[in-house]
Protein backbone atom coordinates (compact mmCIF):
# COMPACT_ATOMS: atom_id res chain seq x y z
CA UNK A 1 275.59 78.42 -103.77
CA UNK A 2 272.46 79.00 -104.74
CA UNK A 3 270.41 82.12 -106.02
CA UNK A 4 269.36 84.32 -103.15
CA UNK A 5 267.15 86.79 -103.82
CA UNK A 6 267.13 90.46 -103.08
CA UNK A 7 265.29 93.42 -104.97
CA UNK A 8 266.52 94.83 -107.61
CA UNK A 9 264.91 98.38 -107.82
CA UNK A 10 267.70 100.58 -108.36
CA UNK A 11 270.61 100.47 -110.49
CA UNK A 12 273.85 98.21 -109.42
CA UNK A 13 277.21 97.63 -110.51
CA UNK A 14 278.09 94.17 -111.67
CA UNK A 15 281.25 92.52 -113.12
CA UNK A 16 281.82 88.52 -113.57
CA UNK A 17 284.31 87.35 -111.50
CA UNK A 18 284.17 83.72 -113.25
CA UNK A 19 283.16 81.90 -109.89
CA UNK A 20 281.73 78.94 -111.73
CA UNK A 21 278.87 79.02 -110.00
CA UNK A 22 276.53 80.20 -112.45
CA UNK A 23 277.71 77.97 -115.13
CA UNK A 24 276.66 74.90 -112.74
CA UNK A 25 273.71 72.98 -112.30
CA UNK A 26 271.52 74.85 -114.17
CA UNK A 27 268.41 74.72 -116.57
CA UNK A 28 269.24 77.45 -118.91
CA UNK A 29 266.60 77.78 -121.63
CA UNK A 30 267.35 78.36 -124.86
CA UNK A 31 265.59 80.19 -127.51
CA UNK A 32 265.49 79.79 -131.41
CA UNK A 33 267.55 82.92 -131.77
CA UNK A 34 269.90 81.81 -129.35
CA UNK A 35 270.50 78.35 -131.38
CA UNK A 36 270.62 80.36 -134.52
CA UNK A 37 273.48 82.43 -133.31
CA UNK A 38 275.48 79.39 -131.90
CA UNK A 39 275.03 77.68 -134.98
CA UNK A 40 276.15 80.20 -137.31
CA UNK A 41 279.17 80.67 -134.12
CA UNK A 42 280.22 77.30 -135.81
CA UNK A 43 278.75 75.10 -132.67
CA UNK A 44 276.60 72.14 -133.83
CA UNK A 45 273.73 71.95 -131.63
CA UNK A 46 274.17 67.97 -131.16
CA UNK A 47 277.14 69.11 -128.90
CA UNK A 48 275.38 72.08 -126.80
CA UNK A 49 271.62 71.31 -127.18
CA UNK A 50 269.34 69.00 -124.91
CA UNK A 51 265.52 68.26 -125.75
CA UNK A 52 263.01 68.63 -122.79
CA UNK A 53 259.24 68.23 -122.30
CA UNK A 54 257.79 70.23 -119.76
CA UNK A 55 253.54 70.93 -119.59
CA UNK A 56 253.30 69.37 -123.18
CA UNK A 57 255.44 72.02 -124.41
CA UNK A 58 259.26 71.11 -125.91
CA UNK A 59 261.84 72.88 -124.48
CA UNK A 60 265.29 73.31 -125.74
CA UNK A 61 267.92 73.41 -123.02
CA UNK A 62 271.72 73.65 -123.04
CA UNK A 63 273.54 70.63 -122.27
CA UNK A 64 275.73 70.25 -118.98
CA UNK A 65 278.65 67.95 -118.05
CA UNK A 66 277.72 64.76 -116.95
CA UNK A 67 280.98 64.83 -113.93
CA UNK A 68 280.13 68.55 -112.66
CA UNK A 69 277.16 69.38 -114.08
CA UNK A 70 278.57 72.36 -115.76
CA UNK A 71 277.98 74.41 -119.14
CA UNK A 72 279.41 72.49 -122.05
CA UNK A 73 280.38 75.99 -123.22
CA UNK A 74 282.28 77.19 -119.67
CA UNK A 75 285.90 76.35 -118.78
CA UNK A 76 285.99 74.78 -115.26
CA UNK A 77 289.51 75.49 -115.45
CA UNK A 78 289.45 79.46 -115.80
CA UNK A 79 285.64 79.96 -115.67
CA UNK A 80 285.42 81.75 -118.53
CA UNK A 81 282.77 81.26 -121.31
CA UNK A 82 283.79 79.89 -124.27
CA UNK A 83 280.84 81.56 -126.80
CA UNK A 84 280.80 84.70 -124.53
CA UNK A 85 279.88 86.74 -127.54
CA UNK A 86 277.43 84.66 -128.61
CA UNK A 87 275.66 83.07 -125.12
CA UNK A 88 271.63 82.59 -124.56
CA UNK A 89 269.63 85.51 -123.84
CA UNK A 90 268.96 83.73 -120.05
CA UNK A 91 272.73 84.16 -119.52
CA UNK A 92 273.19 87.67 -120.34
CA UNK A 93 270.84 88.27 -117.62
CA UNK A 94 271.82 86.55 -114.65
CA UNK A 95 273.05 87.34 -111.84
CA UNK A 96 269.27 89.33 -112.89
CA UNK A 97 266.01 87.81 -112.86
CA UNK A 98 262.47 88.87 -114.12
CA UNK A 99 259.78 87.14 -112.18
CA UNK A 100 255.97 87.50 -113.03
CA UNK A 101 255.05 87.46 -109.17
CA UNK A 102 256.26 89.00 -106.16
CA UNK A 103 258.48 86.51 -104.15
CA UNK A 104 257.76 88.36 -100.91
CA UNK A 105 260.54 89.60 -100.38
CA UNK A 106 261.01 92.84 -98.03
CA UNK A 107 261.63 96.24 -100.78
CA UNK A 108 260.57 94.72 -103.52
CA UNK A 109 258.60 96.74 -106.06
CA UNK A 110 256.09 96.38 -109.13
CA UNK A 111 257.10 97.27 -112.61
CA UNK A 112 254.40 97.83 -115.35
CA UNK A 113 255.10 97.54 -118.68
CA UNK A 114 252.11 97.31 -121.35
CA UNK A 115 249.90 96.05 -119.17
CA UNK A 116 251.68 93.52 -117.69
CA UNK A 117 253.45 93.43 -113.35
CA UNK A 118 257.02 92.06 -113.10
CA UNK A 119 259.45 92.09 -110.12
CA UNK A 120 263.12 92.32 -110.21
CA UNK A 121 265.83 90.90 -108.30
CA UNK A 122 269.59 90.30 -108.23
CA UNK A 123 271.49 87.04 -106.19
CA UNK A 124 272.96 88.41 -103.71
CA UNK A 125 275.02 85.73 -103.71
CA UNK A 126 276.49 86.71 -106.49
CA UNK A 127 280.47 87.94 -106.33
CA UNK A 128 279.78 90.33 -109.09
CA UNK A 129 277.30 92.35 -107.50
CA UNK A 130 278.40 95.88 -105.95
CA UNK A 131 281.57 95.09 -107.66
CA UNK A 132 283.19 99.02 -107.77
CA UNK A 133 284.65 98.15 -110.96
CA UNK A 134 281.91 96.79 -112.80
CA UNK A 135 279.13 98.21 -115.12
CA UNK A 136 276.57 99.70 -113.98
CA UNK A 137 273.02 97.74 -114.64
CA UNK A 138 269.68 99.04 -114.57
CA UNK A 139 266.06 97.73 -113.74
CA UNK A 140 264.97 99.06 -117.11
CA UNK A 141 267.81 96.96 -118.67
CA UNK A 142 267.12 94.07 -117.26
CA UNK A 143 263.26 94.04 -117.33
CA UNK A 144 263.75 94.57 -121.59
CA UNK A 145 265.68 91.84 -121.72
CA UNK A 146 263.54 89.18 -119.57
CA UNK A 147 260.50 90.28 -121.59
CA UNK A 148 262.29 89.80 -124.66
CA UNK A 149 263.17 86.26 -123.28
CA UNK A 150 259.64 85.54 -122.70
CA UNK A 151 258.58 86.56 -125.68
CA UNK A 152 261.31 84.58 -127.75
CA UNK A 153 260.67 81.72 -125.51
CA UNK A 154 257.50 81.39 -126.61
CA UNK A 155 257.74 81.31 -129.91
CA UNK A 156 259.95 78.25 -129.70
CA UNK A 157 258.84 75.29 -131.53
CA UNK A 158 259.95 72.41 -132.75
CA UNK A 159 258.95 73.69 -136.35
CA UNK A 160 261.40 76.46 -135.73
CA UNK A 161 264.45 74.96 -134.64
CA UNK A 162 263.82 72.23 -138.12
CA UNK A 163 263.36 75.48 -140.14
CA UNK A 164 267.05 76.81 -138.15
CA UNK A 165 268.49 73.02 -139.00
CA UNK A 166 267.55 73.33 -142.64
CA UNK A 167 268.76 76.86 -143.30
């Protein structure tokens, strides 16, 4: 399953249902805050943390299974996530995404924030969605917390994870 996107423009409800599906096959960026708070969680990055080059730029990825490509941190047998408290920033917004251009899809809509045009969306293919038990989740929410990825994101060096190593 793979993410299918539909507008997000008005609020949803959302609760986890621990498909697995999520926790598979993905690149999940990670930021130097998210490191520091595994690390001080107890996790040694050698165990959770994968080095990447992309456009001259190091990136800092979690690690996956080599036999199902999953999260080192989720359980294939229950689904659940084992630093839960503690996962990335990218994590605590999916089923969400922020994008920086429209993806054409039909309702979409344009939010401005200092300047700057993002576009929301959910995966509809997502279990969790529309769930009548589940939290109810914002546009605002989720556009604060993919600008605050992209801001942490970028800030991530290679001088900043040594400084988080050394600490």
């Amino acid at each position: 399953m793979r993410f299918k996107p539909r507008p997000f423009v008005k609020p949803v409800k959302f609760k986890c249902k621990f498909c697995l599906d999520c926790c598979k096959g993905r690149h999940v960026y990670l930021t130097l805050n998210d490191i520091k708070r595994l690390i001080d969680a107890g996790y040694d990055p050698q165990d959770f943390l994968t080095i990447s080059i992309e456009d001259g730029k190091i990136r800092f990825v979690l690690s996956v299974r080599e036999w199902d490509l999953g999260c080192v941190f989720q359980d294939p047998e229950t689904g659940l996530c084992k630093v839960h408290p503690h996962r990335p920033l990218i994590c605590r917004i999916y089923p969400f995404m922020v994008s920086k251009k429209p993806l054409g899809i039909k309702g979409e809509k344009k939010f401005e924030i200092n300047g700057k045009s993002f576009w929301l969306y959910y995966d509809e293919n997502c279990p969790g969605i529309n769930d009548e038990d589940g939290d109810t989740i914002t546009p605002e929410e989720i556009l604060k917390l993919g600008i605050k990825f992209e801001e942490e994101l970028e800030a991530t060096d290679l001088d900043g994870f040594l400084k988080i190593l050394r600490s």
